[in-house]
Protein backbone atom coordinates (compact mmCIF):
# COMPACT_ATOMS: atom_id res chain seq x y z
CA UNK A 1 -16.36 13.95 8.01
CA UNK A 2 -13.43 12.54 10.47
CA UNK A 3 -10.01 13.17 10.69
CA UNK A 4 -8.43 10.13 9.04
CA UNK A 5 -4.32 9.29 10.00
CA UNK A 6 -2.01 7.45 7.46
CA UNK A 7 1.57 7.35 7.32
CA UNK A 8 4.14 5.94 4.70
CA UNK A 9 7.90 5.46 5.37
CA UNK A 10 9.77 3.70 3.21
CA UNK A 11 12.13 0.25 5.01
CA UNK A 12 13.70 -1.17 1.72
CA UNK A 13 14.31 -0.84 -1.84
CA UNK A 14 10.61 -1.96 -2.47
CA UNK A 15 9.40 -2.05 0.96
CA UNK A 16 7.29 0.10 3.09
CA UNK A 17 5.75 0.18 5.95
CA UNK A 18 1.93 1.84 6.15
CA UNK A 19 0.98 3.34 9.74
CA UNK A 20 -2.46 4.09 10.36
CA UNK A 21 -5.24 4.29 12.94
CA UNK A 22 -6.47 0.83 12.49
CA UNK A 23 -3.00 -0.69 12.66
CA UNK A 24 0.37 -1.58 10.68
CA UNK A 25 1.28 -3.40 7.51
CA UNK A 26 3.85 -4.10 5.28
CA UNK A 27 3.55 -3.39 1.50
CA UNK A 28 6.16 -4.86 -1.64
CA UNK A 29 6.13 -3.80 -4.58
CA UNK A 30 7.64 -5.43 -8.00
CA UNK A 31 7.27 -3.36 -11.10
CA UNK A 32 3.66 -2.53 -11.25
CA UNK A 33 1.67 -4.77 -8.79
CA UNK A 34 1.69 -4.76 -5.12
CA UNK A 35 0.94 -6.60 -2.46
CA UNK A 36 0.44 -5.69 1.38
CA UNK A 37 0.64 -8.01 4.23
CA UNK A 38 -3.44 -8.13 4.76
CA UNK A 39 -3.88 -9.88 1.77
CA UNK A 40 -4.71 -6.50 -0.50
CA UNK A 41 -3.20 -6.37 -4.76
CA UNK A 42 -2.92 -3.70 -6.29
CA UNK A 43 -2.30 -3.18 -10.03
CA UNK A 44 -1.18 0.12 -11.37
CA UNK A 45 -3.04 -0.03 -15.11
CA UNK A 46 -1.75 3.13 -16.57
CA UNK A 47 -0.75 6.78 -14.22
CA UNK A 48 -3.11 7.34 -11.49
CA UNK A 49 -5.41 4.28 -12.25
CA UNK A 50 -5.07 1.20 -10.18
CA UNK A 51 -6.75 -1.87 -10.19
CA UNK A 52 -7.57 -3.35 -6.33
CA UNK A 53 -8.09 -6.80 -5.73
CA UNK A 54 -9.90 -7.97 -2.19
């Protein structure tokens, strides 16, 4: 199994900015969805289960 790389720093109130091998992105967040600058959704359902859309 490889080594994977992923970083998270924070940029705003309900911003952040995701580092990783394959590149940069941006990721807001309002209450429990969230949406990142390639297009990903994510719904948080209940704690620790998310829903992903693309």
């Amino acid at each position: 199994m490889g080594i994977l790389f992923r970083s998270r720093r924070k940029v705003g109130s309900n911003l952040w900015l995701n580092l990783a091998k394959s590149g940069a992105s941006l990721t807001a967040r309002a209450g429990r969805a969230s949406v990142n600058s390639r297009g990903r959704v994510t719904v948080r359902l209940a704690k620790g289960i998310t829903w992903r859309i693309k």
